[in-house]
Protein backbone atom coordinates (compact mmCIF):
# COMPACT_ATOMS: atom_id res chain seq x y z
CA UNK A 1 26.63 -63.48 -41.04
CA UNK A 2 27.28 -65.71 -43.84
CA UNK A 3 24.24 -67.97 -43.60
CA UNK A 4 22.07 -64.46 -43.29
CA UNK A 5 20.83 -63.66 -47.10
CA UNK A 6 20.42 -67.41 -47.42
CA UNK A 7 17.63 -67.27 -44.89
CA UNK A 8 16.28 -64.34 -46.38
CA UNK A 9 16.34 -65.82 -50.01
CA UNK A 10 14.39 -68.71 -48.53
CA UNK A 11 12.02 -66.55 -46.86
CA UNK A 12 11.14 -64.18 -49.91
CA UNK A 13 8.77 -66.62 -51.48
CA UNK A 14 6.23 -66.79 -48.14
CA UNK A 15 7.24 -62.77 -47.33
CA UNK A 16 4.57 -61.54 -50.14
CA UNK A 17 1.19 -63.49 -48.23
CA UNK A 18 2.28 -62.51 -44.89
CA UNK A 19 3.11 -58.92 -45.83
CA UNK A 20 -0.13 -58.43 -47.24
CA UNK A 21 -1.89 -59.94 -43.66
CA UNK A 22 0.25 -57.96 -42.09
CA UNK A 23 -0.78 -54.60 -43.85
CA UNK A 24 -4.67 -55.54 -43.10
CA UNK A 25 -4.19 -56.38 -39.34
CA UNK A 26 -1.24 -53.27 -39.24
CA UNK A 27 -3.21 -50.47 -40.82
CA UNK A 28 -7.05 -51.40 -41.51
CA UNK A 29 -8.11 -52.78 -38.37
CA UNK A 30 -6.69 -50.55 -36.02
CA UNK A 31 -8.26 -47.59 -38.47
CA UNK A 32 -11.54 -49.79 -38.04
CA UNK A 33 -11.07 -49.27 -34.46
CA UNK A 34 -10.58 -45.75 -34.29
CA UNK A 35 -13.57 -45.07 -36.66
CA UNK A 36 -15.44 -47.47 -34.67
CA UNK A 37 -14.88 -45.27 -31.32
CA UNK A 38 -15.49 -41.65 -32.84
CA UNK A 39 -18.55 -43.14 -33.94
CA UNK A 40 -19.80 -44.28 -30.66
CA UNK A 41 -18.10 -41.37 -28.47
CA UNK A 42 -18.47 -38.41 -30.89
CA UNK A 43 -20.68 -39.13 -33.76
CA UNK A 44 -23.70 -41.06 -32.58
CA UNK A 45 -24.32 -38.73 -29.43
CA UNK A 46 -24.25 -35.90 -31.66
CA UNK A 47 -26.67 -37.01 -33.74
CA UNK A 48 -29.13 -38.45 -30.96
CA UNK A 49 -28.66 -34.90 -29.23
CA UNK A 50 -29.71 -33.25 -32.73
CA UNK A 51 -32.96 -35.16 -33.45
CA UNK A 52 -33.89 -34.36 -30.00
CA UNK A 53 -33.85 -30.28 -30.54
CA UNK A 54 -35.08 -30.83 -34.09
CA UNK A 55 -37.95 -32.85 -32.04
CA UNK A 56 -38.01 -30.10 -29.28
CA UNK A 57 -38.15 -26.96 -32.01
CA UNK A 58 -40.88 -28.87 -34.07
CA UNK A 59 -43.29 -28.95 -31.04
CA UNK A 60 -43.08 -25.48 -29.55
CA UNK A 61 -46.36 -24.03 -28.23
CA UNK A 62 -47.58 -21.06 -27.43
CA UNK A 63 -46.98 -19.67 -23.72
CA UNK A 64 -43.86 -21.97 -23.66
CA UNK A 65 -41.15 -20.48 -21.83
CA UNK A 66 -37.77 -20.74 -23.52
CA UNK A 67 -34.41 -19.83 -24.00
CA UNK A 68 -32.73 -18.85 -26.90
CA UNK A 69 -28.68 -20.22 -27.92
CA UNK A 70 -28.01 -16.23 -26.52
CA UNK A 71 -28.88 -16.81 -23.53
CA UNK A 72 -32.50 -14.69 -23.52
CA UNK A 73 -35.47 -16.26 -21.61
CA UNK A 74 -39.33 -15.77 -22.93
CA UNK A 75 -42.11 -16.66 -23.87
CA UNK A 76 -43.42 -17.52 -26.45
CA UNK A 77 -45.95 -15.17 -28.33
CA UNK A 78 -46.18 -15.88 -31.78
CA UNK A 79 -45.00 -18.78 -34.05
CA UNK A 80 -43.99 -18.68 -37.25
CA UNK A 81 -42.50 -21.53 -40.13
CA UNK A 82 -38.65 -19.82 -39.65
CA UNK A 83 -39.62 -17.22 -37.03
CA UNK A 84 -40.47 -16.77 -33.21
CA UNK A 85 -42.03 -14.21 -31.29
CA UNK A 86 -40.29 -13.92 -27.60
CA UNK A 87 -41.83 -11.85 -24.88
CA UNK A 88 -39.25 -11.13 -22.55
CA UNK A 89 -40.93 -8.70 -20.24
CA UNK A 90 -44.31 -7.11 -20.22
CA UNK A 91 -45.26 -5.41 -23.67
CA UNK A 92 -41.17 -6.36 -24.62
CA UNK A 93 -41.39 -8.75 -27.67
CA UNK A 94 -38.28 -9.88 -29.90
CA UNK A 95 -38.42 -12.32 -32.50
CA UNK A 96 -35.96 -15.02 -33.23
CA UNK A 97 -35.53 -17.69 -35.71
CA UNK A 98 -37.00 -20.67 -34.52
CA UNK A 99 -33.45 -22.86 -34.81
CA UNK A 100 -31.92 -20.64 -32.38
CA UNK A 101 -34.26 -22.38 -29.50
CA UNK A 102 -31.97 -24.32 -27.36
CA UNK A 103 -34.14 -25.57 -24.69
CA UNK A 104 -37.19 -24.85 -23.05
CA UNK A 105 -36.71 -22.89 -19.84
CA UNK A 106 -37.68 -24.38 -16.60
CA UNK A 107 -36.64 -21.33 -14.19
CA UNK A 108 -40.08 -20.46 -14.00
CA UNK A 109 -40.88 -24.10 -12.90
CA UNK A 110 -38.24 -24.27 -10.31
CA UNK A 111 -39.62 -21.34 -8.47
CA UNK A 112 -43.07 -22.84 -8.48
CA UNK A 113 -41.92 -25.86 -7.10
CA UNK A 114 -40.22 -24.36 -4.32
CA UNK A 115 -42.89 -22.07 -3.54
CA UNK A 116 -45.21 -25.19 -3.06
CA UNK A 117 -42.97 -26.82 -0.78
């Protein structure tokens, strides 16, 4: 108990370097880490999954059938810069803007398909 602040006293002059490794492998790598897996598990297929509808929205046709982020399947009538005519049913025609386009529809493909077979 004695001999304890001597070894301390000693130790104080090499206790600044390693306390300042100590705070880079203690705080900034392990934060390096964690950015380093949000980025590959949240923010990069995000952003892949975004320039894929931007892609997807930018080469709509007419006569494609799609469905909107509500849910409603159409086709498509008109198209517009920010706006897109739906027909939904015969002589039944809404218009949407164009970002709210989640994916094209492929119900009306299934049933071909199945009708084929």
């Amino acid at each position: 108990m004695f001999f304890e602040g001597i070894a301390w006293a000693d130790d104080a002059a090499g206790a600044a370097q390693n306390s300042s490794q100590q705070m880079i492998f203690g705080t900034v790598v392990p934060l390096a880490l964690l950015f380093g897996v949000f980025y590959f598990l949240l923010i990069r297929p995000q952003t892949k999954k975004q320039e894929e509808h931007s892609k997807m929205v930018a080469n709509l046709k007419r006569n494609d059938e799609v469905v909107t982020t509500g849910g409603i399947v159409g086709k498509i009538a008109e198209l517009g810069d920010t706006l897109v005519t739906l027909e939904v049913a015969p002589n039944v025609k809404i218009r949407v803007e164009r970002s709210q386009i989640a994916t094209l529809s492929t119900y009306g493909k299934q049933a071909s398909k199945k009708d084929q077979a």
